[in-house]
PDB file of N, CA and C in Angstrom:
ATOM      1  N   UNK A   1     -10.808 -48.147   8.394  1.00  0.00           N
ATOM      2  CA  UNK A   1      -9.667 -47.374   8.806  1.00  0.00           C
ATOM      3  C   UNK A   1      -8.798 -47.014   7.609  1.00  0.00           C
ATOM      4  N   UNK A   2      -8.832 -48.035   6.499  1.00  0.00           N
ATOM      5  CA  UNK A   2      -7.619 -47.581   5.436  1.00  0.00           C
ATOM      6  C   UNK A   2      -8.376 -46.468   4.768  1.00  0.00           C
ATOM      7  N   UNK A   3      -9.828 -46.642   4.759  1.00  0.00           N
ATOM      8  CA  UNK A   3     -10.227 -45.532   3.942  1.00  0.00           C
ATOM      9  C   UNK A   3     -10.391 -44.072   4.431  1.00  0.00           C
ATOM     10  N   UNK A   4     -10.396 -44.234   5.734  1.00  0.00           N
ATOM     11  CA  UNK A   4     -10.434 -42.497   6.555  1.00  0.00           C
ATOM     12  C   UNK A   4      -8.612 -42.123   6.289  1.00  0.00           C
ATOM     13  N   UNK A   5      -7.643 -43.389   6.321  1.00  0.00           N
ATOM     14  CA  UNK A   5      -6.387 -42.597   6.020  1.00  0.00           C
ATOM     15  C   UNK A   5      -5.982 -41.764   4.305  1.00  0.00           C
ATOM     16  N   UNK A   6      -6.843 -43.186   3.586  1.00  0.00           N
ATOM     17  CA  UNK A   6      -6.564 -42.530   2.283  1.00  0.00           C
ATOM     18  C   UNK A   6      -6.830 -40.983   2.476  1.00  0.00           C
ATOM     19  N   UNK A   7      -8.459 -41.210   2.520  1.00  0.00           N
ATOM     20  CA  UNK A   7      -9.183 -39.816   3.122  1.00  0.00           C
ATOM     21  C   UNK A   7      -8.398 -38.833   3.423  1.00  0.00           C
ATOM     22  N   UNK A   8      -7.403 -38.864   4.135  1.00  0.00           N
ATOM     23  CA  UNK A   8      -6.966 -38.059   5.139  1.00  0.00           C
ATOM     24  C   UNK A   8      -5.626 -37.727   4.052  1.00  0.00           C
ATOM     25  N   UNK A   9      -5.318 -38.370   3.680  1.00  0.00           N
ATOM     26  CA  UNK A   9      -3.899 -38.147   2.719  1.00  0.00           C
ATOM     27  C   UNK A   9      -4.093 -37.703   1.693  1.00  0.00           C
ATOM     28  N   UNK A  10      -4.979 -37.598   0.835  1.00  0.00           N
ATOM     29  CA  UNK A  10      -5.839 -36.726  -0.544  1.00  0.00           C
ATOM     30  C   UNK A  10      -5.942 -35.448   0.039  1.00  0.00           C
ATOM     31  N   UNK A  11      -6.825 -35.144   1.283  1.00  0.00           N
ATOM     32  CA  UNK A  11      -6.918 -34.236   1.912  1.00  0.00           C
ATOM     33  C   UNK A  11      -6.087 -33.153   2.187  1.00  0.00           C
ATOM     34  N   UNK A  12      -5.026 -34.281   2.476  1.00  0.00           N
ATOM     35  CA  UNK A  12      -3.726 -32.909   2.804  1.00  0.00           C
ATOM     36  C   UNK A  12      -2.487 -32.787   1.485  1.00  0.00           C
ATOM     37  N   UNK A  13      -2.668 -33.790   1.018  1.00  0.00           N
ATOM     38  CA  UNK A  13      -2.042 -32.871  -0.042  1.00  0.00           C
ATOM     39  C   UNK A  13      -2.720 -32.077  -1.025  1.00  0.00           C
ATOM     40  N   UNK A  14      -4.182 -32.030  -1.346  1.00  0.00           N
ATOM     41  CA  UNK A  14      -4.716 -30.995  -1.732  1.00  0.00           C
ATOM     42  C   UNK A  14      -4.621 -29.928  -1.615  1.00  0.00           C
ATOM     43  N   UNK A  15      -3.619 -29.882   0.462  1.00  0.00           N
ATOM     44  CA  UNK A  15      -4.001 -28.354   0.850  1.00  0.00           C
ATOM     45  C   UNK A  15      -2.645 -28.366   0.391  1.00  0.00           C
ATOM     46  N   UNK A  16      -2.096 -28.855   0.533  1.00  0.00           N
ATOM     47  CA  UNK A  16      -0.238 -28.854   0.061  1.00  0.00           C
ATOM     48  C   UNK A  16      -0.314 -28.342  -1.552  1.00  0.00           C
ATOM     49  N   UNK A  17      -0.879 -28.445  -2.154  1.00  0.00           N
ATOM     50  CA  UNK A  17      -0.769 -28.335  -3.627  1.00  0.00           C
ATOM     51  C   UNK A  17      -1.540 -26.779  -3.654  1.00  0.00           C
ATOM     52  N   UNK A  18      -2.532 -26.716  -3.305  1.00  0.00           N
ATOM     53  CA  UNK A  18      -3.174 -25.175  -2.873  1.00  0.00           C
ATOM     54  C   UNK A  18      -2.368 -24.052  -2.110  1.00  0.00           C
ATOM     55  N   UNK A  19      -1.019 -24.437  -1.455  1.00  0.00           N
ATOM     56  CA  UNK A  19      -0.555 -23.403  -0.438  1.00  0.00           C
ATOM     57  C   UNK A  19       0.545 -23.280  -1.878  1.00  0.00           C
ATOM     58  N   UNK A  20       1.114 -23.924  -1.880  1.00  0.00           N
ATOM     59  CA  UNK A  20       2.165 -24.142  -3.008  1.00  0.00           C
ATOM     60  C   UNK A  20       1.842 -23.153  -4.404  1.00  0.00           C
ATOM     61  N   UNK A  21       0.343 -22.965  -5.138  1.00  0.00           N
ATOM     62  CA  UNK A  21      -0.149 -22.527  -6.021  1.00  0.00           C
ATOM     63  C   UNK A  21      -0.052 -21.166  -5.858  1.00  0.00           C
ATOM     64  N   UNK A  22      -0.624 -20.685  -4.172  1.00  0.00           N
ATOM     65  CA  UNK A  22      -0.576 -19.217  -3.196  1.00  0.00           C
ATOM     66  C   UNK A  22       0.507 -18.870  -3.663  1.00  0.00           C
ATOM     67  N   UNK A  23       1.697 -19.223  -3.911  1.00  0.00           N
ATOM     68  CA  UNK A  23       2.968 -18.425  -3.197  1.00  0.00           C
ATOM     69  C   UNK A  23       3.667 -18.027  -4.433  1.00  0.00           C
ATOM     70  N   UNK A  24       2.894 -18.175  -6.106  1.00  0.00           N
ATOM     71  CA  UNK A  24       3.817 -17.930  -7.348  1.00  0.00           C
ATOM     72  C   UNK A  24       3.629 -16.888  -6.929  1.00  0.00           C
ATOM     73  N   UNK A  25       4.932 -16.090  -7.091  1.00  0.00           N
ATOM     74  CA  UNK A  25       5.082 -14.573  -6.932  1.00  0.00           C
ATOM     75  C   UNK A  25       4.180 -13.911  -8.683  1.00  0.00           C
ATOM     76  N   UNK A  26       4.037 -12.572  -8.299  1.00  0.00           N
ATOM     77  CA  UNK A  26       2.880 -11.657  -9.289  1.00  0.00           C
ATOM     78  C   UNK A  26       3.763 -10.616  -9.579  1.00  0.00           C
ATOM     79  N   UNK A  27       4.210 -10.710 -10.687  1.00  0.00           N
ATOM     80  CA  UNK A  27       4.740  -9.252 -11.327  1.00  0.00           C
ATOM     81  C   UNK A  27       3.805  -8.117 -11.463  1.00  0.00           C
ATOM     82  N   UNK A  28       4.103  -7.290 -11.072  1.00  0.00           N
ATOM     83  CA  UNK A  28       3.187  -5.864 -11.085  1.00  0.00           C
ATOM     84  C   UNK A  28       3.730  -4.943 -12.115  1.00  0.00           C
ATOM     85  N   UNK A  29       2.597  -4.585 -12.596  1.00  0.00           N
ATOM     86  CA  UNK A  29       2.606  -4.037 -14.477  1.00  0.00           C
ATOM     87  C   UNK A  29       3.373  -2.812 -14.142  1.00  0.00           C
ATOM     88  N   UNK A  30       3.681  -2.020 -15.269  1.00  0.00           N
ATOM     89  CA  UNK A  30       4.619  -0.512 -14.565  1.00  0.00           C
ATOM     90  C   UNK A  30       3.669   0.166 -16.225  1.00  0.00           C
ATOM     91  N   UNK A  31       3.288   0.855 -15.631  1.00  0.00           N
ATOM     92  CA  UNK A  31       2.932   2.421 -17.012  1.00  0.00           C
ATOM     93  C   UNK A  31       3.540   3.142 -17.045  1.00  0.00           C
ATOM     94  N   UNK A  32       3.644   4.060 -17.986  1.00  0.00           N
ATOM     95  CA  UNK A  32       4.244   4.754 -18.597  1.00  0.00           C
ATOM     96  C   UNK A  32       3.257   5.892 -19.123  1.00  0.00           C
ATOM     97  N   UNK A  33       3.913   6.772 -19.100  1.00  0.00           N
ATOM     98  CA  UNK A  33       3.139   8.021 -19.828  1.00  0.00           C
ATOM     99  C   UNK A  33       4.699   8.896 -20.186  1.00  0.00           C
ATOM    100  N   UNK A  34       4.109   9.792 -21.030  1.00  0.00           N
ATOM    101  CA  UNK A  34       5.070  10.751 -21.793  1.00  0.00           C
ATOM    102  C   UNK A  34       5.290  11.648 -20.742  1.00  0.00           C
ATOM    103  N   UNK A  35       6.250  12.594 -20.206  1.00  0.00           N
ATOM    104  CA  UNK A  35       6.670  13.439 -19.129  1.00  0.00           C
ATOM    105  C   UNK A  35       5.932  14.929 -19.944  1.00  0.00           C
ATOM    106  N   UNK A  36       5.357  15.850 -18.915  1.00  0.00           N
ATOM    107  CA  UNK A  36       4.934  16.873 -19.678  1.00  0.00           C
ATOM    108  C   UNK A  36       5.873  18.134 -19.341  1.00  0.00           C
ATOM    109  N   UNK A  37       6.358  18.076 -18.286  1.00  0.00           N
ATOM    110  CA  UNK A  37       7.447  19.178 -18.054  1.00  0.00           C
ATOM    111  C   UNK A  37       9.128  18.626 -18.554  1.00  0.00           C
ATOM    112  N   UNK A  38       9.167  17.198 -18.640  1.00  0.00           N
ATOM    113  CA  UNK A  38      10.765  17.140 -19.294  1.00  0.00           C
ATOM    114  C   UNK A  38      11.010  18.206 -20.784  1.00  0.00           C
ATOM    115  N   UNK A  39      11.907  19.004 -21.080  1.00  0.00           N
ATOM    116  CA  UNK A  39      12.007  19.656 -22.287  1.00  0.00           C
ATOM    117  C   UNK A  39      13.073  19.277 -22.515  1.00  0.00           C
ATOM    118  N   UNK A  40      13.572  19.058 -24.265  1.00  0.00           N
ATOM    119  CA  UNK A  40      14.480  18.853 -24.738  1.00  0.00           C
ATOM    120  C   UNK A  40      14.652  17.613 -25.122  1.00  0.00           C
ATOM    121  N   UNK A  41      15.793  16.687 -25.989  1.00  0.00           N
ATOM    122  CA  UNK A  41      16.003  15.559 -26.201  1.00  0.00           C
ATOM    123  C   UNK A  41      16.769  14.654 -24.871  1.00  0.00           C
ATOM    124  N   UNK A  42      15.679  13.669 -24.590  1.00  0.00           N
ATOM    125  CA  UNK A  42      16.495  12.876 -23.150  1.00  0.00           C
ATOM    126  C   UNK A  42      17.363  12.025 -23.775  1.00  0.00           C
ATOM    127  N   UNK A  43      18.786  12.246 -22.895  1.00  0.00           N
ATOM    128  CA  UNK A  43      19.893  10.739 -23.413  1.00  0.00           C
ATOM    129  C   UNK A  43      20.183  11.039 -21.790  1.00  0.00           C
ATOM    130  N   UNK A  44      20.069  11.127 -20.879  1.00  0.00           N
ATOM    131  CA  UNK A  44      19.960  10.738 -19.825  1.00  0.00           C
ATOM    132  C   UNK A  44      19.016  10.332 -18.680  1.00  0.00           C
ATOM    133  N   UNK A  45      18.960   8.949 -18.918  1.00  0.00           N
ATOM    134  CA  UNK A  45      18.024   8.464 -18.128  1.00  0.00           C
ATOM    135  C   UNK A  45      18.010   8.990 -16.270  1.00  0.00           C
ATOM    136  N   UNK A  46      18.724   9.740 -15.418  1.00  0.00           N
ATOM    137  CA  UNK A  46      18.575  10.245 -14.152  1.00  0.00           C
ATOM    138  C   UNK A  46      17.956  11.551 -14.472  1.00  0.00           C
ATOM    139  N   UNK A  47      18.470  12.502 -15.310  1.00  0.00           N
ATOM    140  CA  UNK A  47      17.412  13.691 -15.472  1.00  0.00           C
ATOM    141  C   UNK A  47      16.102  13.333 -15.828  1.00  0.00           C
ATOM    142  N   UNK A  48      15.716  12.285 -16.624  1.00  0.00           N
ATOM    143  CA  UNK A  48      14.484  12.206 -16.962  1.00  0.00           C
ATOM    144  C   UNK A  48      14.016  11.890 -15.490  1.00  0.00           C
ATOM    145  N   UNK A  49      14.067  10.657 -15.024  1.00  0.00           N
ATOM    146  CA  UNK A  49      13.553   9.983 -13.572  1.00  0.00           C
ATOM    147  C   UNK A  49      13.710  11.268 -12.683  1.00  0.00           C
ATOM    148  N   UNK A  50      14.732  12.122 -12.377  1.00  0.00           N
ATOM    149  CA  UNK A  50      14.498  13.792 -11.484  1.00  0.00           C
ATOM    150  C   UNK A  50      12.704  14.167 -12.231  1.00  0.00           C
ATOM    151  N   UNK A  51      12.905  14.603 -13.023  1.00  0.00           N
ATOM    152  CA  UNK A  51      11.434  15.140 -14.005  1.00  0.00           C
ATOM    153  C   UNK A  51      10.421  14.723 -13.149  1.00  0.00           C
ATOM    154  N   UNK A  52      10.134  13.504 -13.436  1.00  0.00           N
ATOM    155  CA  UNK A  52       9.248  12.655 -13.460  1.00  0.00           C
ATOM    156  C   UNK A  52       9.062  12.342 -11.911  1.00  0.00           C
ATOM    157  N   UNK A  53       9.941  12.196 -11.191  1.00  0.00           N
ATOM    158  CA  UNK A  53       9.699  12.231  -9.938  1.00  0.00           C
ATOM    159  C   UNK A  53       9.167  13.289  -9.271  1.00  0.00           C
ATOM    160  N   UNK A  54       9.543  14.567 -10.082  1.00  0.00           N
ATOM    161  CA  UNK A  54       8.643  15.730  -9.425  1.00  0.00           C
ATOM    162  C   UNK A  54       7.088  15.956 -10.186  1.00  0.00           C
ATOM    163  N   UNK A  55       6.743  15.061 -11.090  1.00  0.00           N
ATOM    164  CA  UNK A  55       5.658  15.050 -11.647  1.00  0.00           C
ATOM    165  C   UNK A  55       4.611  14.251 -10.844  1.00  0.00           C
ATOM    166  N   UNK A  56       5.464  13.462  -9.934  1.00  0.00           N
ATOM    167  CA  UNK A  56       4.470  12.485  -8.988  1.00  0.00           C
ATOM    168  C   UNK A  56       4.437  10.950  -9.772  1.00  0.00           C
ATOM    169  N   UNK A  57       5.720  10.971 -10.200  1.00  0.00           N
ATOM    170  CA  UNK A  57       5.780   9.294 -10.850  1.00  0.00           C
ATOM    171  C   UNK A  57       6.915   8.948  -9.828  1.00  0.00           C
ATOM    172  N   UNK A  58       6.775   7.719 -10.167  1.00  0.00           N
ATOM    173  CA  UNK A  58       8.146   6.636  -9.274  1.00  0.00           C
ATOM    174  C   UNK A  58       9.900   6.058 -10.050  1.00  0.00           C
ATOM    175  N   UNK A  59       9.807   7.118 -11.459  1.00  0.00           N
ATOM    176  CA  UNK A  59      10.843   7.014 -12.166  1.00  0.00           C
ATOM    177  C   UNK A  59      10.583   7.061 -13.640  1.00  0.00           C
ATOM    178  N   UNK A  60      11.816   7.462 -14.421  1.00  0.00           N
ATOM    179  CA  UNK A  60      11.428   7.775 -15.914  1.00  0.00           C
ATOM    180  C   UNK A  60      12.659   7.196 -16.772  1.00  0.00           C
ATOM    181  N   UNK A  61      12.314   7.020 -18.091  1.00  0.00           N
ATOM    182  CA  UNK A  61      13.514   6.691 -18.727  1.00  0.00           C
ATOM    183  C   UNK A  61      13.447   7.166 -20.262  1.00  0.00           C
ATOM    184  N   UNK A  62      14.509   7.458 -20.814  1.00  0.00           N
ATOM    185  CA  UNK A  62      14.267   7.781 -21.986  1.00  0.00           C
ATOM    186  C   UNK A  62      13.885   6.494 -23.014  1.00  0.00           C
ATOM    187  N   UNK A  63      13.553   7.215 -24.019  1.00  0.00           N
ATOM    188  CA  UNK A  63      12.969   5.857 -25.012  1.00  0.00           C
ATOM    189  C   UNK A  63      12.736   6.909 -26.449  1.00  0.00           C
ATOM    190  N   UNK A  64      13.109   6.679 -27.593  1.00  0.00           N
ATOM    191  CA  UNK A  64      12.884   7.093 -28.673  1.00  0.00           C
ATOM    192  C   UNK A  64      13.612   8.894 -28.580  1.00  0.00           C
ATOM    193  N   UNK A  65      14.210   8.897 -27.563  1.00  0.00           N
ATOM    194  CA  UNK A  65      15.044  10.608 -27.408  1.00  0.00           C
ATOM    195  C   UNK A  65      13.324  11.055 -26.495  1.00  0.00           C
ATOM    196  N   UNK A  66      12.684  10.715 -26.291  1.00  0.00           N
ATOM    197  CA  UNK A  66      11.912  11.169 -25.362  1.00  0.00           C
ATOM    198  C   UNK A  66      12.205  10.777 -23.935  1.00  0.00           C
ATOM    199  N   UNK A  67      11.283  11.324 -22.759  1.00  0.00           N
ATOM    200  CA  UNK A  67      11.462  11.445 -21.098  1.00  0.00           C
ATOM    201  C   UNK A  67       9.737  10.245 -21.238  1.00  0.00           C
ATOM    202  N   UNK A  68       9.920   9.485 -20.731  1.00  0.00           N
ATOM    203  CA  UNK A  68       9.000   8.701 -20.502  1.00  0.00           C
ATOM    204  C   UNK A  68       8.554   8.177 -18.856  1.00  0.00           C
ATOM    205  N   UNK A  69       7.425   8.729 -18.076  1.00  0.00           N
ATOM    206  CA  UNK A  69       7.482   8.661 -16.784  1.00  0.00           C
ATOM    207  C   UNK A  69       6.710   7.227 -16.212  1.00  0.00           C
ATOM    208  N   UNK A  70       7.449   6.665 -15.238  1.00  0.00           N
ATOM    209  CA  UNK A  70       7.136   5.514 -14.943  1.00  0.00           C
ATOM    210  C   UNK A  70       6.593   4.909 -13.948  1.00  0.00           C
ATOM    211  N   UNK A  71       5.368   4.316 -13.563  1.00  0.00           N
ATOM    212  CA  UNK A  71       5.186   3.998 -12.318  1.00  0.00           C
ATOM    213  C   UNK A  71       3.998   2.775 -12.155  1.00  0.00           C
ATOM    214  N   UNK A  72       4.146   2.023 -11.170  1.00  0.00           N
ATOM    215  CA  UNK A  72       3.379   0.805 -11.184  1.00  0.00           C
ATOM    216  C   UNK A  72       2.033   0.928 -11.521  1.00  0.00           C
ATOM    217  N   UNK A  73       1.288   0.560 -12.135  1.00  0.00           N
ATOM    218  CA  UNK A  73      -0.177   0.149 -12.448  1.00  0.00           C
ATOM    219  C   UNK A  73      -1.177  -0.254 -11.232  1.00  0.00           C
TER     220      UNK A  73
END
């Protein structure tokens, strides 16, 4: 009997340690590509993200005076 409880207590915290491992949340990568219709030098990051949103991205930001378009991987 002590050994079906050990048994039984390895058992479940194995699954305890396995559900626990499940649940680290996963950062999801974001790409980037250069905007091909933004023109001009970007210092505003909402005109760029307008751009880029009509390019079929999910947001843009400037970076180096460029429109850089952004969207999850």
């Amino acid at each position: 009997m002590k050994l079906s409880l050990r048994l039984v207590s390895t058992i479940l915290l194995s699954f305890m340690l396995l559900l626990v491992a499940g649940m680290i949340p996963v950062e999801a990568r974001t790409c980037e590509s250069p905007s091909t219709k933004f023109q001009g030098v970007c210092l505003n990051a909402k005109n760029c993200a307008g751009v880029c949103t009509g390019e079929g991205f999910t947001g843009g930001q400037c970076s180096s005076l460029k429109c850089y378009c952004t969207k999850t991987c």
